[in-house]
N, C-alpha and C. Protein backbone atom coordinates (compact mmCIF):
# COMPACT_ATOMS: atom_id res chain seq x y z
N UNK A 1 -45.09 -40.20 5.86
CA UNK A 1 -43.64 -40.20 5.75
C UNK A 1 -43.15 -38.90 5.11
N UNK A 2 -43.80 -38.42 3.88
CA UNK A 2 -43.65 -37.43 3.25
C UNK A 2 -43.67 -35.98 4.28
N UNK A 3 -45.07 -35.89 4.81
CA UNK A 3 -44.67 -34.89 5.87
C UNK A 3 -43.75 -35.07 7.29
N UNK A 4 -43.09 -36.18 7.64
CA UNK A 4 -41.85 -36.11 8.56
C UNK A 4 -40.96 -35.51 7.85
N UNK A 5 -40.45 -36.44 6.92
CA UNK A 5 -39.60 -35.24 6.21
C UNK A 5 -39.84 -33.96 5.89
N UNK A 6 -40.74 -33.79 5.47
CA UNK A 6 -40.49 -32.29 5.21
C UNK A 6 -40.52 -31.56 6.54
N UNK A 7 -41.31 -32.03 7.22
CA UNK A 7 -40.62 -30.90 8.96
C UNK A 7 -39.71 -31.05 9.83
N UNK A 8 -38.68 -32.39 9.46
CA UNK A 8 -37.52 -32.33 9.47
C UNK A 8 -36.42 -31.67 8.64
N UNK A 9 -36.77 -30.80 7.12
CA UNK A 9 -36.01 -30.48 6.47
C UNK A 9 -36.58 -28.75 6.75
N UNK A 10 -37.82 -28.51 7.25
CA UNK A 10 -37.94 -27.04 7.95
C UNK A 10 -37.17 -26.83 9.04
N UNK A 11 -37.20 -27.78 9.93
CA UNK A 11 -36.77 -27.69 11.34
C UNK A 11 -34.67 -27.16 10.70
N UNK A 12 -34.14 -27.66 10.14
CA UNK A 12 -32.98 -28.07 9.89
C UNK A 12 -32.81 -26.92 9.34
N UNK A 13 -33.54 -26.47 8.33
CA UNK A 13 -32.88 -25.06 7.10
C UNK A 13 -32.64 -23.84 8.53
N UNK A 14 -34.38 -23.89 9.28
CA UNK A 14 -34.52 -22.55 10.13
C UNK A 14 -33.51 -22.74 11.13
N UNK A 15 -33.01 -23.42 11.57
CA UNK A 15 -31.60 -23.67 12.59
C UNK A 15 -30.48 -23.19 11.81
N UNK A 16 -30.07 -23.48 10.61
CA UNK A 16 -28.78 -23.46 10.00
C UNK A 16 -28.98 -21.49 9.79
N UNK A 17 -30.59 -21.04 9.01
CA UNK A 17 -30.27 -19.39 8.85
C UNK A 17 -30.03 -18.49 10.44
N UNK A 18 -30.47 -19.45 11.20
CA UNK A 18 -30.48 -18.42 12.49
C UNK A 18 -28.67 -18.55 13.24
N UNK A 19 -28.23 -19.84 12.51
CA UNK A 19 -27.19 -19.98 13.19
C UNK A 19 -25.92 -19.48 12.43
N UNK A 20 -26.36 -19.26 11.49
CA UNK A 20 -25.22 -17.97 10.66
C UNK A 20 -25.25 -16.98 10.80
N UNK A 21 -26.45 -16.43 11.21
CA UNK A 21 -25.93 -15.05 11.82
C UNK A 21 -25.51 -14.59 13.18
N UNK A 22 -25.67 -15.98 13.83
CA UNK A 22 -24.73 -15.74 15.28
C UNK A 22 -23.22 -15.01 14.93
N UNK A 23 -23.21 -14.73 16.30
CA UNK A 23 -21.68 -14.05 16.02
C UNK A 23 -21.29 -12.43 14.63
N UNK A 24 -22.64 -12.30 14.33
CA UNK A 24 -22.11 -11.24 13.72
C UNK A 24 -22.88 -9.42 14.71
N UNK A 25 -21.78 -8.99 14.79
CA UNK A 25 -21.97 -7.09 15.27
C UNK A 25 -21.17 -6.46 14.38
N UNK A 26 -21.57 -5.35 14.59
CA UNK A 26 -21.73 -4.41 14.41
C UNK A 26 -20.48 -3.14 15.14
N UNK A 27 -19.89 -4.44 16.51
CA UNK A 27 -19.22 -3.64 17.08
C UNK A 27 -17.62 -4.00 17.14
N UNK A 28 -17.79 -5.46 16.79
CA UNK A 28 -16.08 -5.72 16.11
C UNK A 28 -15.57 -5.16 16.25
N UNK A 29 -14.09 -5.09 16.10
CA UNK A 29 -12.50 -4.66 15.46
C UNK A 29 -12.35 -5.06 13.97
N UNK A 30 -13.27 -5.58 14.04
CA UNK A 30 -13.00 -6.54 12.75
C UNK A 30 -13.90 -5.19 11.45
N UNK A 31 -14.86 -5.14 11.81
CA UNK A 31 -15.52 -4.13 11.37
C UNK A 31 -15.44 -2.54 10.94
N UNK A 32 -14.36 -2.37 12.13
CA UNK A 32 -14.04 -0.83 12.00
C UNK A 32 -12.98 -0.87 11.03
N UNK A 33 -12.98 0.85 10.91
CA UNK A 33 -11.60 0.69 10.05
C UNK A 33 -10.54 0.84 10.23
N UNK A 34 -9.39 0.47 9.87
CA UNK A 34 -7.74 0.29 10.46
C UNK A 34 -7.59 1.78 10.11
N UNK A 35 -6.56 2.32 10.78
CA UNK A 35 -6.12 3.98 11.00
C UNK A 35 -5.00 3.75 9.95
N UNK A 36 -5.07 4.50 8.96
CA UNK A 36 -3.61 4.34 8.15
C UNK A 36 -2.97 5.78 8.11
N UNK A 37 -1.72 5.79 7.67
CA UNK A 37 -1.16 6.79 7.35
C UNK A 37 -0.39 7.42 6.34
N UNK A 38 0.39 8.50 5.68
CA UNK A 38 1.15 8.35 4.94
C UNK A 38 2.25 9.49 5.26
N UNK A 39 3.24 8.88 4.61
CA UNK A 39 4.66 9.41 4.46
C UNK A 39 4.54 9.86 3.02
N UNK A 40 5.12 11.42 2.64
CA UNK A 40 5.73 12.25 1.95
C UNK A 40 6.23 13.07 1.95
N UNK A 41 7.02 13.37 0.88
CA UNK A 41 8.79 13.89 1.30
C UNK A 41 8.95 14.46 -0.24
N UNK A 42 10.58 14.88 -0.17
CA UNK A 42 10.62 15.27 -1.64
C UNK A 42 12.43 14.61 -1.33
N UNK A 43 13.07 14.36 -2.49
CA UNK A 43 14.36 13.45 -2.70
C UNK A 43 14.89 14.53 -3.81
N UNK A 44 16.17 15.32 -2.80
CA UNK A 44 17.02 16.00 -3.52
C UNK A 44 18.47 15.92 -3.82
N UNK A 45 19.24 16.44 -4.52
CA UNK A 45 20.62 16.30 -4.18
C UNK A 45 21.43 16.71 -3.14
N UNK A 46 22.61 16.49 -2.49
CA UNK A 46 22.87 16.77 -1.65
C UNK A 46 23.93 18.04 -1.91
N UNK A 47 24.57 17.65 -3.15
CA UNK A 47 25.30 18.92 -3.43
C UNK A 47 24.59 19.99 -4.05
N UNK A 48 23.68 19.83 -5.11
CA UNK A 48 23.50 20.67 -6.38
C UNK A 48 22.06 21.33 -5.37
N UNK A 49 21.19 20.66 -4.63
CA UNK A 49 19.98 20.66 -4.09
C UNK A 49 18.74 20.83 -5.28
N UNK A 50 19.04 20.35 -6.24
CA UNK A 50 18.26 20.02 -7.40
C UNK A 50 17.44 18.42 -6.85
N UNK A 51 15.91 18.73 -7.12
CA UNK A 51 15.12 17.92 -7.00
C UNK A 51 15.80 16.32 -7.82
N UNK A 52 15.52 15.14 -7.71
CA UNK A 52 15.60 14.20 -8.43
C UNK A 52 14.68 13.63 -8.56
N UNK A 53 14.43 13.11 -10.04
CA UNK A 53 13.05 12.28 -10.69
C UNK A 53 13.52 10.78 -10.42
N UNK A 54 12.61 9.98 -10.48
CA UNK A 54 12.86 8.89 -10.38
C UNK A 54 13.26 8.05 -9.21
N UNK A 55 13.63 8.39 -8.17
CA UNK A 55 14.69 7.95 -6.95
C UNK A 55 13.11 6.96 -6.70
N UNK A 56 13.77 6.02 -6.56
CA UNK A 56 13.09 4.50 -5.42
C UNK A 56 13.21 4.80 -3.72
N UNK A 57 11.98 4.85 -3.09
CA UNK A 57 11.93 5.10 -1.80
C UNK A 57 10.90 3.88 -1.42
N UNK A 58 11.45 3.34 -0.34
CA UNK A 58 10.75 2.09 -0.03
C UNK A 58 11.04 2.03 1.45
N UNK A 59 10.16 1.43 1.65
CA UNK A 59 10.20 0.96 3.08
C UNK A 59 10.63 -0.69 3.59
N UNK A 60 11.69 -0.33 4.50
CA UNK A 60 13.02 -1.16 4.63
C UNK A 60 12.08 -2.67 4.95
N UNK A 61 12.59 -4.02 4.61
CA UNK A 61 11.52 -5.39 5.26
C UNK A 61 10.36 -5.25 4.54
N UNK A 62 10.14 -4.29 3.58
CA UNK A 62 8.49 -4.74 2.88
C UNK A 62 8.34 -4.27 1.27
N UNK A 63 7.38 -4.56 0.62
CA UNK A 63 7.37 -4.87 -0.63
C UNK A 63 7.03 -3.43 -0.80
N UNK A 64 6.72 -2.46 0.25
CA UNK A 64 5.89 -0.91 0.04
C UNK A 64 7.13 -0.28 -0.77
N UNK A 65 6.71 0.60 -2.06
CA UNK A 65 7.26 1.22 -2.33
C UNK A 65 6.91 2.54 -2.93
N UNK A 66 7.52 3.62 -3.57
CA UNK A 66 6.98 5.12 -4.16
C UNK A 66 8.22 5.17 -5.08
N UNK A 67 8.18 6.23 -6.08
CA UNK A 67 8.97 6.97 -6.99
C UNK A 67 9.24 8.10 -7.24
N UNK A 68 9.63 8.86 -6.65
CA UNK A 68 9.71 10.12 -7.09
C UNK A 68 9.45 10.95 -8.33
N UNK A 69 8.41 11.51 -8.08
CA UNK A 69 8.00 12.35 -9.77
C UNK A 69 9.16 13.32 -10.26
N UNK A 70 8.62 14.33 -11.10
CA UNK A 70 9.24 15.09 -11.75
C UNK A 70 9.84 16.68 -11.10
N UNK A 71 8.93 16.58 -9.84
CA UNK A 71 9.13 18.09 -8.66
C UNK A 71 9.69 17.20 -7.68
N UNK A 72 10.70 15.68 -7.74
CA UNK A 72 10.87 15.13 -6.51
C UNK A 72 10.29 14.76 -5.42
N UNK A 73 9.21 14.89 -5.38
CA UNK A 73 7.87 14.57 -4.71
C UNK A 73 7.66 12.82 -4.68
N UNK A 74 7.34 12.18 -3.33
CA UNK A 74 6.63 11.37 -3.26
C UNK A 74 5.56 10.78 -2.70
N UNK A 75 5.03 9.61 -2.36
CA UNK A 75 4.12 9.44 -0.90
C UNK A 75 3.93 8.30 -1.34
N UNK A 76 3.82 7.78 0.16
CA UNK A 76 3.72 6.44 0.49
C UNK A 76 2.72 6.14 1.05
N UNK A 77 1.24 5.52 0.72
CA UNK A 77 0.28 5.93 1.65
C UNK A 77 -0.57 4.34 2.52
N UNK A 78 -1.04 4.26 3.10
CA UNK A 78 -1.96 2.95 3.38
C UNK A 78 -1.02 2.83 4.38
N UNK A 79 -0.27 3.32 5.21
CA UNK A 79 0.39 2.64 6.30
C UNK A 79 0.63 2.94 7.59
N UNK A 80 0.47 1.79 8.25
CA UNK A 80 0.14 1.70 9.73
C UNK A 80 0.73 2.43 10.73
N UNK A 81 0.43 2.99 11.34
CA UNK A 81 0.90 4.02 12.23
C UNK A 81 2.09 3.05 13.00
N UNK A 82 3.35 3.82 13.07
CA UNK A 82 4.51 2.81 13.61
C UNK A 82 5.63 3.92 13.34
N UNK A 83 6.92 2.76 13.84
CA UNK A 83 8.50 3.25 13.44
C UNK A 83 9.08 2.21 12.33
N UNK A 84 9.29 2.95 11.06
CA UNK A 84 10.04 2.52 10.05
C UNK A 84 11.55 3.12 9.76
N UNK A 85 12.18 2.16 8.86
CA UNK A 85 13.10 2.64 7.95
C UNK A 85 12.92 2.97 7.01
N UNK A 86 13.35 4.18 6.20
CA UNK A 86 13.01 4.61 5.01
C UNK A 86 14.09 4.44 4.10
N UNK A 87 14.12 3.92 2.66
CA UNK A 87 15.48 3.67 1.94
C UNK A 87 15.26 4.29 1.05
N UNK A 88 16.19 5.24 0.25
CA UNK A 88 15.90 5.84 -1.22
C UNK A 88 17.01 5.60 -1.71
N UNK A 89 16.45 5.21 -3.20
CA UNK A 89 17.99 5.02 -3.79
C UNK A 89 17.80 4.84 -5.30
N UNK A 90 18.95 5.53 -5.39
CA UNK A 90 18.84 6.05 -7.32
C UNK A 90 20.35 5.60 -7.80
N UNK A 91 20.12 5.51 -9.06
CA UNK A 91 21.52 5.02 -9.88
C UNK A 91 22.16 6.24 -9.90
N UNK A 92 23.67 6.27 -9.24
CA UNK A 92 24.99 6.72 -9.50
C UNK A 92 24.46 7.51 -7.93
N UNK A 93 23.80 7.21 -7.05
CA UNK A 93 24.23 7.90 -6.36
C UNK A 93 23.73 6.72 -4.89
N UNK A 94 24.80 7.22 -3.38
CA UNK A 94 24.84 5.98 -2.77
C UNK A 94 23.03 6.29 -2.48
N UNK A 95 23.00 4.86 -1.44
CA UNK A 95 21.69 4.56 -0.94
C UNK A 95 21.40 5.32 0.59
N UNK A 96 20.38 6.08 0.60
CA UNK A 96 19.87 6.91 1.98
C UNK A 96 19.44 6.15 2.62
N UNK A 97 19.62 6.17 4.15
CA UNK A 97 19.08 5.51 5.10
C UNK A 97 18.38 6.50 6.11
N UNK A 98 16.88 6.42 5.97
CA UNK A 98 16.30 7.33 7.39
C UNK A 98 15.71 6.29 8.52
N UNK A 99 16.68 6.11 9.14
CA UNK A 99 16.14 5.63 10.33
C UNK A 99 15.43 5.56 11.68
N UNK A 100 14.36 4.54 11.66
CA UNK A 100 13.58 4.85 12.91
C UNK A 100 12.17 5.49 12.59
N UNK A 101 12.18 6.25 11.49
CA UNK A 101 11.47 7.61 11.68
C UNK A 101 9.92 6.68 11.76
N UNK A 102 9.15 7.72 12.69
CA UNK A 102 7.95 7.51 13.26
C UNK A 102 6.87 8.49 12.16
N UNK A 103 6.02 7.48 12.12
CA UNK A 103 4.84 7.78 11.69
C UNK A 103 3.26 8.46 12.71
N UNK A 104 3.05 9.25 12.95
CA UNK A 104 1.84 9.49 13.68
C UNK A 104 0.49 9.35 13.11
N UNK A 105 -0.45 9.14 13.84
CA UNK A 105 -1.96 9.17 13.60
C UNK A 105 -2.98 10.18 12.31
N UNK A 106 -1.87 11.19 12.44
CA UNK A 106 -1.89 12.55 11.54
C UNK A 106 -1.83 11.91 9.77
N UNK A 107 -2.64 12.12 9.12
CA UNK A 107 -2.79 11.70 7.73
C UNK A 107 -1.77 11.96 6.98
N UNK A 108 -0.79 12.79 7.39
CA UNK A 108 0.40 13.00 6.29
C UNK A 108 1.77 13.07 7.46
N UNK A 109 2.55 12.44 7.01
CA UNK A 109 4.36 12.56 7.95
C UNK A 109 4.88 13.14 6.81
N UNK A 110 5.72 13.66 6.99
CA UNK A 110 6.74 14.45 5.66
C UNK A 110 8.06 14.21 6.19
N UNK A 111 8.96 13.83 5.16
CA UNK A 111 10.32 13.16 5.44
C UNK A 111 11.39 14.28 3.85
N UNK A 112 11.97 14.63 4.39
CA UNK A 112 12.87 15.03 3.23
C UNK A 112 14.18 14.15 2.83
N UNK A 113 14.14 13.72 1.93
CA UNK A 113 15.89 13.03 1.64
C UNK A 113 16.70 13.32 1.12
N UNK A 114 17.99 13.74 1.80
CA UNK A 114 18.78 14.18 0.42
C UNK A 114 20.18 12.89 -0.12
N UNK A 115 20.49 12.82 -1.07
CA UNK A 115 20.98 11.79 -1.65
C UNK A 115 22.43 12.32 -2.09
N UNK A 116 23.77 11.73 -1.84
CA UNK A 116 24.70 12.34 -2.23
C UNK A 116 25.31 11.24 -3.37
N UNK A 117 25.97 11.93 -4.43
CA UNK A 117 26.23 11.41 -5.65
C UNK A 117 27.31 10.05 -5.17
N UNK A 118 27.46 9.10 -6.10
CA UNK A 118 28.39 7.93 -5.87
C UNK A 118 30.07 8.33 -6.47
C-alpha cells in the first residue's frame, strides 16, 4: 500500500513541475520591453521670458506629473509613445494648454511653454 502511494505521489509532483512550465518563452510580448518615452521642455513667462520655478506640468486624464526646477526645466519620463495633452499651471498665472502634441519613438520630445500672468 505504502509503495502505491508513493508512486502515485511521484507520478503527480512530476506532472504538476512539467506542467508549470508549459506556456513559458522567451518570445512573448509579455517579455520584451515596452518602448517608453519622454517629454521635456522648459516653462517661461510670456511677457518677462524669465524662466519659472515651480510650474505643475501634467499630463491631461492621468495622475503623470513634473515640476519645474530652478532653470525652468522639466521632464516627464516612462511614457508611451502617443498623442497627449500637456497642462502647466502655476499660481497667479492662467493655465497652458498644449494640445495634441505627439510623442515619437525618439527618447526625448521637447515641448516649450510659455505661461501668461493672470
Amino acid at each position: 500500500m505504502k509503495k502505491l502511494l508513493l508512486s502515485i505521489t511521484l507520478v503527480l509532483l512530476t506532472g504538476i513541475m512539467f506542467a508549470d512550465n508549459e506556456g513559458d518563452s522567451n518570445t512573448s510580448p509579455a517579455n520584451q520591453p515596452a518602448q517608453t518615452t519622454t517629454v521635456e521642455g522648459t516653462v517661461i513667462d510670456m511677457a518677462t521670458g524669465e524662466v519659472l520655478t515651480g510650474v505643475e506640468v501634467s499630463i491631461e486624464g492621468t495622475d503623470i506629473k513634473a515640476y519645474s526646477d530652478f532653470d525652468g526645466n522639466f521632464s516627464i519620463t516612462d511614457l508611451k509613445p502617443g498623442q497627449y495633452n500637456i497642462v502647466a499651471s502655476f499660481i497667479s498665472y492662467k493655465k497652458s494648454l498644449v494640445e495634441n502634441f505627439v510623442t515619437a519613438t525618439e527618447s526625448k520630445n521637447t515641448v516649450n511653454i510659455k505661461l501668461q500672468a493672470d
